[in-house]
Protein backbone atom coordinates (compact mmCIF):
# COMPACT_ATOMS: atom_id res chain seq x y z
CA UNK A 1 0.00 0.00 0.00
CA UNK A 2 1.70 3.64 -0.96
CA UNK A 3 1.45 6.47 1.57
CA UNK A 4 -1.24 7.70 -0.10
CA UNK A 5 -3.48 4.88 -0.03
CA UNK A 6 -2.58 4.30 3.73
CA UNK A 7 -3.44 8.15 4.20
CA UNK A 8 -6.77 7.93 1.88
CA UNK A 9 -7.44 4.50 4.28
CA UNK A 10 -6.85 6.57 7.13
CA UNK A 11 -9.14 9.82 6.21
CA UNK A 12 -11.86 7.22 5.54
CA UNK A 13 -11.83 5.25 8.63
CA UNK A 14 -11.96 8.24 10.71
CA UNK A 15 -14.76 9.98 9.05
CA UNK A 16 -16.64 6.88 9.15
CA UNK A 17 -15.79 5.55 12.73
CA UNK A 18 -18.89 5.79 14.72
CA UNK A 19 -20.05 4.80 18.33
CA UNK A 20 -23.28 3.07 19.49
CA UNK A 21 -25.67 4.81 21.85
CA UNK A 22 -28.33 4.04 23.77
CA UNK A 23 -30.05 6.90 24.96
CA UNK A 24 -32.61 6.83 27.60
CA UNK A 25 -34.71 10.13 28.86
CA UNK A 26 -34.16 10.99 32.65
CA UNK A 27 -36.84 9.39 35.03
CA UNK A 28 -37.17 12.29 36.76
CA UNK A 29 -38.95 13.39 33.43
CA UNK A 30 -41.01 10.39 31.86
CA UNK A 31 -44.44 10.09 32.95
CA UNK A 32 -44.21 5.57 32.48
CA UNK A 33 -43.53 3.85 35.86
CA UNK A 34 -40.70 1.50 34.06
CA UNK A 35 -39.42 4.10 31.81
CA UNK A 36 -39.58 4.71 28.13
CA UNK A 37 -37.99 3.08 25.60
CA UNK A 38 -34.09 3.54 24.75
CA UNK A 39 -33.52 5.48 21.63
CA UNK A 40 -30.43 3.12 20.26
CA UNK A 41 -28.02 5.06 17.10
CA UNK A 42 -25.09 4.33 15.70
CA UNK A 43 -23.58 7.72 15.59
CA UNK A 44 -20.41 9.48 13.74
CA UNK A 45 -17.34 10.13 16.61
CA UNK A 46 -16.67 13.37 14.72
CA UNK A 47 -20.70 14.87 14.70
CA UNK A 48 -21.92 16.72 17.63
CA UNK A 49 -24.99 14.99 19.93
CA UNK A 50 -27.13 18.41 19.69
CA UNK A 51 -27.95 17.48 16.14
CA UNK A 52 -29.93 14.63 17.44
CA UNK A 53 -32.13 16.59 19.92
CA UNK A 54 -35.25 17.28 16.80
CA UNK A 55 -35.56 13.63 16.82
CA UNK A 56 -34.68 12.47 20.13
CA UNK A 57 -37.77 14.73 20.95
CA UNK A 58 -39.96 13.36 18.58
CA UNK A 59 -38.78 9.83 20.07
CA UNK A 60 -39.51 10.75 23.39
CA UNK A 61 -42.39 13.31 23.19
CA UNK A 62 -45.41 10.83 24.28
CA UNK A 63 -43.11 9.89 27.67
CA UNK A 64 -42.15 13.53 28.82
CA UNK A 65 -43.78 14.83 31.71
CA UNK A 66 -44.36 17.95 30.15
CA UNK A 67 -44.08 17.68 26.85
CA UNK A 68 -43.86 21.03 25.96
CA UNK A 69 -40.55 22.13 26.24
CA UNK A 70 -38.24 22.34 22.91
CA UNK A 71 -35.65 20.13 21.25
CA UNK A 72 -32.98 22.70 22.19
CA UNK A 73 -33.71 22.35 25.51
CA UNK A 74 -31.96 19.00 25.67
CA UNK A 75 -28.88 18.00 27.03
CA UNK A 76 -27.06 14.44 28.21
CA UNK A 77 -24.99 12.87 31.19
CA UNK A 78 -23.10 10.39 31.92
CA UNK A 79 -23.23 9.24 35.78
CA UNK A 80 -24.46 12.51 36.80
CA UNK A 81 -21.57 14.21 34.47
CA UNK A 82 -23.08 16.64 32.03
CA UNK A 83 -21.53 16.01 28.72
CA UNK A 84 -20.32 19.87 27.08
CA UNK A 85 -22.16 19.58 23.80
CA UNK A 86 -19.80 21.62 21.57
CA UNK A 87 -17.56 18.58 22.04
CA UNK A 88 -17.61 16.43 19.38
CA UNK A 89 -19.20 12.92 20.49
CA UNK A 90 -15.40 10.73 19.63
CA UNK A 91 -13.78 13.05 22.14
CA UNK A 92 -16.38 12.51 24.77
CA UNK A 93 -16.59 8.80 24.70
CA UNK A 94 -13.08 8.26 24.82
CA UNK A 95 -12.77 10.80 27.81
CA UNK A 96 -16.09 9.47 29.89
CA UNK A 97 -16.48 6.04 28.56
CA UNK A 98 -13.81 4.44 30.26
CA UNK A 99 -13.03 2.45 27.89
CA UNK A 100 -9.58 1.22 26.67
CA UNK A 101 -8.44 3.07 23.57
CA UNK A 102 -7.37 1.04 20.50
CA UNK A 103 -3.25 0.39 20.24
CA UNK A 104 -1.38 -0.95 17.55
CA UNK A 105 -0.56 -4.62 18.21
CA UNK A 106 3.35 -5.35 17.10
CA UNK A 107 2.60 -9.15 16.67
CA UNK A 108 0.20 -8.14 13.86
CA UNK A 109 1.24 -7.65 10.41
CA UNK A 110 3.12 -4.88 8.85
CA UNK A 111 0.66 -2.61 8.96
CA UNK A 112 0.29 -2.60 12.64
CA UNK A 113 -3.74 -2.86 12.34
CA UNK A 114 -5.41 -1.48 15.47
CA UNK A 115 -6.75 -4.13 17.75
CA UNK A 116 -9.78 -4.42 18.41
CA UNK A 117 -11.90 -2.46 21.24
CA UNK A 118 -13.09 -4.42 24.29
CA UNK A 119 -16.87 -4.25 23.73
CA UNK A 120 -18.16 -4.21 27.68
CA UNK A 121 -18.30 -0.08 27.09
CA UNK A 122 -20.53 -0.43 24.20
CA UNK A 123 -23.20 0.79 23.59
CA UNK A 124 -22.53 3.72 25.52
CA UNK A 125 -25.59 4.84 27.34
CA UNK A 126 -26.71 8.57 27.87
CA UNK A 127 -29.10 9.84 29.50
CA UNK A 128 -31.60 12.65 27.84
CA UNK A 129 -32.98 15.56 30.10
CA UNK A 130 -35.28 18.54 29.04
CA UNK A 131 -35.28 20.23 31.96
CA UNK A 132 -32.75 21.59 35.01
CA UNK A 133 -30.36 22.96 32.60
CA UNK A 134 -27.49 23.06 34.38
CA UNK A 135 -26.60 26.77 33.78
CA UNK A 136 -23.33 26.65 35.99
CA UNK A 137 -21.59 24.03 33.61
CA UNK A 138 -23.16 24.64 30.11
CA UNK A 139 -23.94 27.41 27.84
CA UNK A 140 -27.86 27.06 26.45
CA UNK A 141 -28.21 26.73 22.55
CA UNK A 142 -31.26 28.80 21.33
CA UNK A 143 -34.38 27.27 19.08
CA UNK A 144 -32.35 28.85 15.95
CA UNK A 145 -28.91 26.65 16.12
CA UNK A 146 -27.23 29.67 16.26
CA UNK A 147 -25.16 29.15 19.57
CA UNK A 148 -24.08 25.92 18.10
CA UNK A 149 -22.86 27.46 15.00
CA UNK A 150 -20.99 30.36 16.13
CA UNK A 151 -19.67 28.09 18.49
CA UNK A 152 -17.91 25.67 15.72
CA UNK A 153 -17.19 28.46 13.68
CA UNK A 154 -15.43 30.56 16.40
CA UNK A 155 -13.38 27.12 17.11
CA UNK A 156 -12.70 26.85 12.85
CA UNK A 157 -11.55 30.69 13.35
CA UNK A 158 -9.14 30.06 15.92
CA UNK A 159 -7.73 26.99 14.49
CA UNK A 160 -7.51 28.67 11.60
CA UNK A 161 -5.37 32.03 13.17
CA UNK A 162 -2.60 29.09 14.98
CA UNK A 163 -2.31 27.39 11.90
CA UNK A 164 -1.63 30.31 9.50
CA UNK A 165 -1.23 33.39 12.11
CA UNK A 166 -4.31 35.16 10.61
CA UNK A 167 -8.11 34.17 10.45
CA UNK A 168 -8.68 35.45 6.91
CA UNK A 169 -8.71 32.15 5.38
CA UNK A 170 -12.33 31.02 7.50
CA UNK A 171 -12.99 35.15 7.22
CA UNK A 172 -12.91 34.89 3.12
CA UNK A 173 -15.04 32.73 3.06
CA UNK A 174 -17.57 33.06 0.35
CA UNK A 175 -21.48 32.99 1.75
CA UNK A 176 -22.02 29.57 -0.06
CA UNK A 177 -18.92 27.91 0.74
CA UNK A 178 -19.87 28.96 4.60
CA UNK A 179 -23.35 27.76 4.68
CA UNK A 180 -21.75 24.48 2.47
CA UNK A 181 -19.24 23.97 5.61
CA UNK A 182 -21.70 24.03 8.21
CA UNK A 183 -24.01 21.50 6.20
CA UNK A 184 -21.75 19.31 5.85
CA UNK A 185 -21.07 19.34 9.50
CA UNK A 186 -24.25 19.17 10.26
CA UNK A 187 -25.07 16.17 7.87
CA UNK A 188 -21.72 14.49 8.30
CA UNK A 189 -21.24 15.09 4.39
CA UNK A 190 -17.41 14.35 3.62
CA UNK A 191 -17.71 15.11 -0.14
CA UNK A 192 -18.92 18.81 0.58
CA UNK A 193 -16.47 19.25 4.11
CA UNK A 194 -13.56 18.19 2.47
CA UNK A 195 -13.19 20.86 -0.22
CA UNK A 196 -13.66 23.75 2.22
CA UNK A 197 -11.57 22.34 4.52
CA UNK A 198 -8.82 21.98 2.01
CA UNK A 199 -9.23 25.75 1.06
CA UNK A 200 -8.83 26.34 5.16
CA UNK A 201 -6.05 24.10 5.90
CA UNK A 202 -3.09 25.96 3.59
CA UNK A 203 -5.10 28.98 3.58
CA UNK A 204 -1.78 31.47 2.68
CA UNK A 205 -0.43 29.15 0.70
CA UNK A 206 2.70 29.18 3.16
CA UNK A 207 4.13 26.68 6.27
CA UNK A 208 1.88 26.44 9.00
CA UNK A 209 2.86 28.72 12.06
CA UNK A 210 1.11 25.85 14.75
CA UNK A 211 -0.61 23.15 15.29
CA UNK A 212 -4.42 23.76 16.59
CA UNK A 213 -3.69 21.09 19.97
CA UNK A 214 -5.72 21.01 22.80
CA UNK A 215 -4.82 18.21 25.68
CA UNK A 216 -7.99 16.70 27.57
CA UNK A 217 -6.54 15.37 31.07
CA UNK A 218 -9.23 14.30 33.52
CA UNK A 219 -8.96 15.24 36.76
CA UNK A 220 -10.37 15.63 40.23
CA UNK A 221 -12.82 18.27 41.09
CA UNK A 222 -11.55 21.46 42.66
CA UNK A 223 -13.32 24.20 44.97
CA UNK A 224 -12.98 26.08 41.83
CA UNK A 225 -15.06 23.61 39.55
CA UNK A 226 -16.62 20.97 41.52
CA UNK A 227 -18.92 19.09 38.87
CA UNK A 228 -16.94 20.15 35.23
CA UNK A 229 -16.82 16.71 34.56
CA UNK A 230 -13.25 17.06 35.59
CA UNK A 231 -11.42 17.74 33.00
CA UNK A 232 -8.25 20.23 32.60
CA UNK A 233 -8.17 21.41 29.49
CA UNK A 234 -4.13 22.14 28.11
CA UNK A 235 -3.25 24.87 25.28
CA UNK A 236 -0.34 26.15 24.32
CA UNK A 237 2.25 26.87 20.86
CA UNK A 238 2.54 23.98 19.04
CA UNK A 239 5.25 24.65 16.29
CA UNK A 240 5.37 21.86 13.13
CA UNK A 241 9.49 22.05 13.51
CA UNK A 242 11.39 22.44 16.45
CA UNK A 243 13.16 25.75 17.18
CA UNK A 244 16.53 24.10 18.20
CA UNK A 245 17.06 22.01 15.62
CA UNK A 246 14.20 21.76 12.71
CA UNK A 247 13.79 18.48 12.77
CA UNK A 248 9.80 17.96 12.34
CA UNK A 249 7.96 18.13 15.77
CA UNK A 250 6.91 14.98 16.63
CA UNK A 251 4.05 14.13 19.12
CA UNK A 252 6.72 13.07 21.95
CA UNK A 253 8.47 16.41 22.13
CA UNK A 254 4.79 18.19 21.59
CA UNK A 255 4.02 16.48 25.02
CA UNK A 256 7.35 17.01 26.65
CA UNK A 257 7.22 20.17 25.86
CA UNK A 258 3.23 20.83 27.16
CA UNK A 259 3.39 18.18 30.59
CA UNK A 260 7.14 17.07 30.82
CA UNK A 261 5.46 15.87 34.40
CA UNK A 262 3.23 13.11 32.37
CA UNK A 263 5.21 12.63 29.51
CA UNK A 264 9.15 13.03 30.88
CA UNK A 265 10.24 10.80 27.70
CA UNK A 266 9.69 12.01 24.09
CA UNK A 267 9.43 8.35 23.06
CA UNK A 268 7.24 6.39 25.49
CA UNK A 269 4.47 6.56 27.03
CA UNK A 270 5.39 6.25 31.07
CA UNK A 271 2.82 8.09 32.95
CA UNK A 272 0.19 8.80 29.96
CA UNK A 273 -1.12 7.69 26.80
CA UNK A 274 -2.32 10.09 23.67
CA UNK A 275 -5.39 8.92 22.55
CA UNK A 276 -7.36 10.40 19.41
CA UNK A 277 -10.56 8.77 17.55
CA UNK A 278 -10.21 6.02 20.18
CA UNK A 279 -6.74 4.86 19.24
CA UNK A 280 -3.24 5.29 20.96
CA UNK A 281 -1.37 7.69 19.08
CA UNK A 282 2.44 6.70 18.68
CA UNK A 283 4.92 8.82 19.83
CA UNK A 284 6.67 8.92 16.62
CA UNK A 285 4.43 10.53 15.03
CA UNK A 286 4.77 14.22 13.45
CA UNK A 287 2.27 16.49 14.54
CA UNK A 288 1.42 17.84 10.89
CA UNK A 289 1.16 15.23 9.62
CA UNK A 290 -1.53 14.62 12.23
CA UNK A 291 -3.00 17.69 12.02
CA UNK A 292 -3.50 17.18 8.09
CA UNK A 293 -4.48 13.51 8.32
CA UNK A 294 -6.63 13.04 11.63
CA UNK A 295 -8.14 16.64 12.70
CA UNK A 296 -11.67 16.97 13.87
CA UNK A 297 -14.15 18.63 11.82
CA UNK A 298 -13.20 22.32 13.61
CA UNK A 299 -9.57 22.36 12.54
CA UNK A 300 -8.34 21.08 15.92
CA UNK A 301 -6.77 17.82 17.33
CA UNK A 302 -8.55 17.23 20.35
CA UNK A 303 -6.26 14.64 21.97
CA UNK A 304 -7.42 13.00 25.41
CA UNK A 305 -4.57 11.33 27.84
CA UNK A 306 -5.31 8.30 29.23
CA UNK A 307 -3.27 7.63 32.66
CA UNK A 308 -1.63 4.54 32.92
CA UNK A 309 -2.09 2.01 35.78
């Protein structure tokens, strides 16, 4: 297989990789003594869970208490955790799931095939509420969608000003090429996302500056956030090539550089392990060319680390 095909294979598998759900609405909120039905999907990793609430409410309508509140109202837990809904729905499972990422096994073939997930996490269940929104923790999308798309978009705009140290290239935009973007998004449509996204991506037509990275490390609850499901969030400069020498950045010195404390070698995994789309990322690996081959849909590589026992 050429690099290409293994990058094409790539693209593919993680537009197409997809988790189970099984959705139940809050008891607190259905009028049936043994609870409503489960509403069970098999939904993209890279979509966002507010795009199901139109039909999750239609699903659930003749079981809510009061069924007059709206679709936007809706939002999910997990164990009492309220999931933040501008996450994309990969990066939440493999932060709350707890299950064990995908990693490469050696004894396989030359292509190092991931092995395969242990099922017990799957599907993952949610639970649907309509009311008690819980203000402290989550911003409330309105009946339009519009707090959901300026949202992404303000995340495409910032990804956008680390990669090429300006915004213009999400800023030029033409009106049909923005509403294009946000349908595909919004309908999980790779042959309309990828052509805007390649128009975003080199934008100046020069190196990128940075890498869009963001680090997910749960942790415990502090007097300062008690119940935000517990996660500290890590940002900083990610340069493709490294000052001292400009060799390419790999994803070892990325992590050295960001939590030397969790990662003290730039080769293996000790404390931590990088996990994106569900798999263990290797060390090894260049940043660009994981920024170009395995972003999410806003630009960003939202990688979550995984402690090790």
């Amino acid at each position: 297989m050429t690099t290409q095909e293994q990058s094409n294979s790539l693209q593919a598998a993680i537009w197409n990789g997809s988790v189970p759900l099984d959705i139940r609405l809050s008891p607190a909120e259905c009028r049936v003594y043994d609870q409503a039905d489960s509403y069970l999907i098999q939904y993209p990793r890279l979509s966002y869970l507010p795009f199901l609430l139109p039909r999750l409410h239609a699903f659930f309508a003749f079981f809510l208490i009061d069924p007059s509140v709206a679709p936007h109202e809706g939002w999910f837990s997990v164990e009492g955790v309220p999931l933040k809904w501008h996450y994309p729905l990969g990066l939440l499972y493999d932060l709350f799931s707890g299950a064990a990422p995908a990693q490469a096994d050696r004894s396989d073939d030359a292509n190092h095939s991931p092995s395969r997930p242990q099922p017990s996490t799957l599907p993952w269940r949610l639970t649907l509420h309509f009311t008690d929104w819980p203000g402290d923790q989550l911003v409330q999308p309105d009946a339009e969608g519009k707090v959901l798309h300026d949202a992404f978009i303000n995340s495409v705009k910032e990804a956008d000003f680390l990669r090429n140290g300006t915004a213009k290239g999400i800023m030029s935009l033409s009106k049909d090429d923005s509403t294009q973007l946000w349908t595909a998004v919004q309908e999980h449509k790779r042959s309309a996302f990828d052509p805007i996204a390649q128009k975003l991506l080199y934008a100046q037509g020069a190196p990128l500056r940075h890498i869009p990275l963001k680090l997910y490390l749960p942790s415990s609850p502090s007097a300062a956030e008690p119940l935000s499901g517990h996660l500290r969030v890590i940002q900083s400069l990610v340069t493709p090539y490294l000052h001292a020498t400009g060799e390419p950045q790999t994803l070892g010195t990325a992590l050295h550089g960001l939590v030397p404390a969790l990662f003290p070698s730039r080769k293996t995994p000790i404390h931590a392990k990088p996990v994106l789309h569900g798999a263990v990322v290797p060390m090894s690996s260049p940043v660009e060319a994981l920024l170009t081959q395995a972003a999410y849909l806003d630009g960003w590589l939202h990688l979550g680390l995984v402690m090790m026992a």
